[in-house]
Protein backbone atom coordinates (compact mmCIF):
# COMPACT_ATOMS: atom_id res chain seq x y z
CA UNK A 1 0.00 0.00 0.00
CA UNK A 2 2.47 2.22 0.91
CA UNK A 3 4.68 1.69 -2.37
CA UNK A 4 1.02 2.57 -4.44
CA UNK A 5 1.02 5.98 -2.42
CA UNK A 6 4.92 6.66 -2.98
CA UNK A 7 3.92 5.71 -6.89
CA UNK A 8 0.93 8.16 -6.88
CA UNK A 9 3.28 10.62 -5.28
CA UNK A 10 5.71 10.43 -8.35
CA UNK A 11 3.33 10.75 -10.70
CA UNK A 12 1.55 13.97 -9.56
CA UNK A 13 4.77 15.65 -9.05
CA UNK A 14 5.75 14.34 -13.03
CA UNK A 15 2.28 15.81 -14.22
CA UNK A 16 2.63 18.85 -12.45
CA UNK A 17 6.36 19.87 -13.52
CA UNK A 18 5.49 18.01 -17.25
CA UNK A 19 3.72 21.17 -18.50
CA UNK A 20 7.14 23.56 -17.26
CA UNK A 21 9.01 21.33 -19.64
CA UNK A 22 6.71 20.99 -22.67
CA UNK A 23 7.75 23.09 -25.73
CA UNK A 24 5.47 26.08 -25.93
CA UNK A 25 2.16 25.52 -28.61
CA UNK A 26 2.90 29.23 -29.96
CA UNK A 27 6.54 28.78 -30.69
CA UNK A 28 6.09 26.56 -33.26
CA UNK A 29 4.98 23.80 -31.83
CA UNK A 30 2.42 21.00 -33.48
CA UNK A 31 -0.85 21.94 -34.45
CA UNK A 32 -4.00 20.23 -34.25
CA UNK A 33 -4.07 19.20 -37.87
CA UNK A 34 -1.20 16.42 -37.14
CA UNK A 35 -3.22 14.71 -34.12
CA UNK A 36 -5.64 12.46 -36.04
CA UNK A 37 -2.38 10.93 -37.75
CA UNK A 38 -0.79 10.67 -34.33
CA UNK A 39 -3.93 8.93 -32.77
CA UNK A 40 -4.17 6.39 -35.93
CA UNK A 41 -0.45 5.96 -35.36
CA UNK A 42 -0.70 5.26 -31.82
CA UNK A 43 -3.38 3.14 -31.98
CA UNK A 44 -1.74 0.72 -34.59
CA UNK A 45 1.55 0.65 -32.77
CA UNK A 46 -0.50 -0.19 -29.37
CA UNK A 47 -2.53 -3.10 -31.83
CA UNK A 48 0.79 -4.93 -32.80
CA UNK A 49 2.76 -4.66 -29.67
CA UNK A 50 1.80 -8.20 -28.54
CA UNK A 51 3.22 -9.55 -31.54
CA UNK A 52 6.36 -7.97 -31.24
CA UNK A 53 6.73 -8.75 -27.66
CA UNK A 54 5.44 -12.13 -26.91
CA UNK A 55 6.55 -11.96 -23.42
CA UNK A 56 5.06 -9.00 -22.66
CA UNK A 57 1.64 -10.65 -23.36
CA UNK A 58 1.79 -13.26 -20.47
CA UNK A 59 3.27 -10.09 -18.33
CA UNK A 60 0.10 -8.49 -18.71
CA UNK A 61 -2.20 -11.11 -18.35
CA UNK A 62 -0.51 -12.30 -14.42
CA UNK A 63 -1.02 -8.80 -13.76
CA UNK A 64 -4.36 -8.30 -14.83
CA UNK A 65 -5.02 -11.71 -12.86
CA UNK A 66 -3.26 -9.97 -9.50
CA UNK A 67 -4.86 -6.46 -10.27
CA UNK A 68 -7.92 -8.62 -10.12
CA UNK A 69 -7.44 -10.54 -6.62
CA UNK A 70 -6.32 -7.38 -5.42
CA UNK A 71 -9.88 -5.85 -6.50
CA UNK A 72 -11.49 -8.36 -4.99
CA UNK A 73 -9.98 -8.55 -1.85
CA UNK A 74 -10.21 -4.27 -1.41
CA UNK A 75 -13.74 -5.13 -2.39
CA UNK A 76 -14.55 -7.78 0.70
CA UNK A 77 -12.80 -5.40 2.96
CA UNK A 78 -14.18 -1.74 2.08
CA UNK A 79 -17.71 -4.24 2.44
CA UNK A 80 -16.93 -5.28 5.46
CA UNK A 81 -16.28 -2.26 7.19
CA UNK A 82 -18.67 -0.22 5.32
CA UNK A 83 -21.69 -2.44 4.27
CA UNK A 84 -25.33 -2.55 5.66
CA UNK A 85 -25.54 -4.62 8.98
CA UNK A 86 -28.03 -6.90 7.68
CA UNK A 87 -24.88 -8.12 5.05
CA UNK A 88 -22.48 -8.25 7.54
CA UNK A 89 -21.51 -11.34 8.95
CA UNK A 90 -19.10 -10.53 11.61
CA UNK A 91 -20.51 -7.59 14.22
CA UNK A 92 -18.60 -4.46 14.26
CA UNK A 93 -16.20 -3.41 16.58
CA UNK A 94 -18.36 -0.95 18.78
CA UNK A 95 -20.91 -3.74 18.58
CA UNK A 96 -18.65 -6.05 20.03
CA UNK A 97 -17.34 -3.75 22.31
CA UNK A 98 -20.77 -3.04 23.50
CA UNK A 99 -21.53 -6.60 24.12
């Protein structure tokens, strides 16, 4: 958990200092005429990179399986501790507390 925090952390900090070091759109920069070529571009590269890397294939599909698990199990938990009574089957703490 704390490594997905530090990892959140980076990445605000690169979005937030990424627009200081992007060239400037008036200085000659692209227009908006070249973006449908770069989508279509983009889009075709993204289409055949599991044939070019095999590996990377089964890479992704373990860690869609253990993105998955992990869903599951933040799922169970956030249910626990927030769900209805009537679906939980263990009493809360200030219920067991009280008892």
């Amino acid at each position: 958990m704390r490594l997905i925090f530090k990892l959140c952390i980076l990445a605000l900090a690169g979005f937030l200092l990424l627009p200081l070091s992007a060239p400037s759109m008036t200085a000659g920069g692209p227009d908006s005429s070249h973006v449908p070529a770069a989508v279509t571009e983009t889009v075709a590269d993204l289409s055949r990179f599991c044939v070019r890397q095999p590996d990377a294939r089964t890479a992704l599909q373990s860690a869609g399986a253990v993105a998955r698990d992990l869903a599951g199990i933040a799922y169970r938990y956030l249910d626990s501790q927030y769900g209805t009574a009537k679906q939980n089957k263990e009493p809360s703490v200030t219920e067991a507390a009280a008892r």
